[in-house]
Protein backbone atom coordinates (compact mmCIF):
# COMPACT_ATOMS: atom_id res chain seq x y z
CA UNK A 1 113.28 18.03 -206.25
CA UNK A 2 111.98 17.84 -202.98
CA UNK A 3 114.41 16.12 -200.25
CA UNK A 4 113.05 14.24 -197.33
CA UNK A 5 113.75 16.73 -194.28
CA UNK A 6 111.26 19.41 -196.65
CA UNK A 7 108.46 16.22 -197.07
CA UNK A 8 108.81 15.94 -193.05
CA UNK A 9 108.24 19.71 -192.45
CA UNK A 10 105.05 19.89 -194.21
CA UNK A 11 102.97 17.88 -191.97
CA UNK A 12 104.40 19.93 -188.83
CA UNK A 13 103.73 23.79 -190.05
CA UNK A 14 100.33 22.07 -191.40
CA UNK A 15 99.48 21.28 -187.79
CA UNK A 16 100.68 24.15 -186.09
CA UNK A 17 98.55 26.46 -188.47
CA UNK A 18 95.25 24.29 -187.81
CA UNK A 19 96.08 24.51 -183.69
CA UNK A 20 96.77 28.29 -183.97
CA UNK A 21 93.09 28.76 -185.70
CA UNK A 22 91.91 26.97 -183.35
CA UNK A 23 93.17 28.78 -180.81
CA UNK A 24 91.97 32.08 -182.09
CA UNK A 25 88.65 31.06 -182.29
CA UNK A 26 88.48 30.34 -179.11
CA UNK A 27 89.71 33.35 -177.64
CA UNK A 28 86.45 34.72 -178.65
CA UNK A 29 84.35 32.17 -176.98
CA UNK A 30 85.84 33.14 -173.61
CA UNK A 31 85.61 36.64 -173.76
CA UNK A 32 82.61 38.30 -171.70
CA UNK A 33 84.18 41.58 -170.39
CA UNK A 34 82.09 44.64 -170.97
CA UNK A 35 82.66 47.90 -170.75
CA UNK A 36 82.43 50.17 -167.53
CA UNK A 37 79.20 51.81 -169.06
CA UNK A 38 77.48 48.76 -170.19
CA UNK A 39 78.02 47.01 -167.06
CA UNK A 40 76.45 49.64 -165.21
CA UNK A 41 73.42 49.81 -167.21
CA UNK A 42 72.53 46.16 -167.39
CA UNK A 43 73.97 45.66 -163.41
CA UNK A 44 70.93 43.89 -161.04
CA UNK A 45 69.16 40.52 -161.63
CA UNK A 46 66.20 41.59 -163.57
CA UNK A 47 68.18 42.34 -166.64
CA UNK A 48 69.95 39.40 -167.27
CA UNK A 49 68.68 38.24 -170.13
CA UNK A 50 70.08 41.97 -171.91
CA UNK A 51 73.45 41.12 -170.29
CA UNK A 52 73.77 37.63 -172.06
CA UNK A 53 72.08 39.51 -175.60
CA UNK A 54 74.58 42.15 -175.13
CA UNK A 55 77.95 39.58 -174.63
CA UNK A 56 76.68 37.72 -177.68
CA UNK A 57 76.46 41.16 -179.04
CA UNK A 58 80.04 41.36 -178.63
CA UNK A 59 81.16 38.37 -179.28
CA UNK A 60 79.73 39.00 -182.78
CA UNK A 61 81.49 42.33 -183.23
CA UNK A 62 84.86 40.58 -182.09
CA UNK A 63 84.23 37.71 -185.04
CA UNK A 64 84.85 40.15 -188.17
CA UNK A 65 88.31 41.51 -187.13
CA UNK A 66 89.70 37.97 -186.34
CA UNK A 67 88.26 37.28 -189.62
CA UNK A 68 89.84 40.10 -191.71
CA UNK A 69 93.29 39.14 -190.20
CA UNK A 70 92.72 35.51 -190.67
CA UNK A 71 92.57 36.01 -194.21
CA UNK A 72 94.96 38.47 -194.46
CA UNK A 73 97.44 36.50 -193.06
CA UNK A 74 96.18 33.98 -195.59
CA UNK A 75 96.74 35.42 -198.69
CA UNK A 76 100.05 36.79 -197.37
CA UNK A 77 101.28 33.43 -196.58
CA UNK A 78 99.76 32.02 -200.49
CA UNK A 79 101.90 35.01 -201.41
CA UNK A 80 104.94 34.30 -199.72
CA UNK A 81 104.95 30.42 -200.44
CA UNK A 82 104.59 31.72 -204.31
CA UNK A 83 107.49 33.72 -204.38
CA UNK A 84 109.71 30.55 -202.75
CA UNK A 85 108.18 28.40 -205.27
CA UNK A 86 109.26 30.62 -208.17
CA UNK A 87 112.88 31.55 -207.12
CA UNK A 88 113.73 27.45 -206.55
């Protein structure tokens, strides 16, 4: 049975998982470093169109990893709340 401070908590953790996806999505949209050797080869204004294909080029790479740990952490956590359900 299920008393009223667990009810309240739900909501909460609910919210602070959608905020923190949010936030880690984001981190990615923000991100146009490049490296020392790709900033040297695209430097000058006629190659700016490469520059911008080769930041979305990035940002691309960076979207798998944030993905694998997303659902990681995802099936950990189904996991986790699975054993806690079994041992009430």
């Amino acid at each position: 049975m299920q008393t009223k401070k667990n009810i309240i908590q739900k909501p909460n953790s609910r919210i602070k998982t959608f905020i923190l996806g949010i936030c880690i999505f984001l981190i990615g949209i923000s991100s146009n470093a490049q490296c020392a050797m790709c900033r040297a080869a695209l430097a000058g204004d006629s190659n700016i169109k490469k520059a911008e294909a080769v930041n979305d080029g990035i940002v691309f790479l960076m979207i798998i990893p944030y993905l694998l740990v997303a659902i990681i952490g995802y099936f950990i956590y189904r996991m986790y709340k699975s054993k806690k359900k079994k041992a009430e």
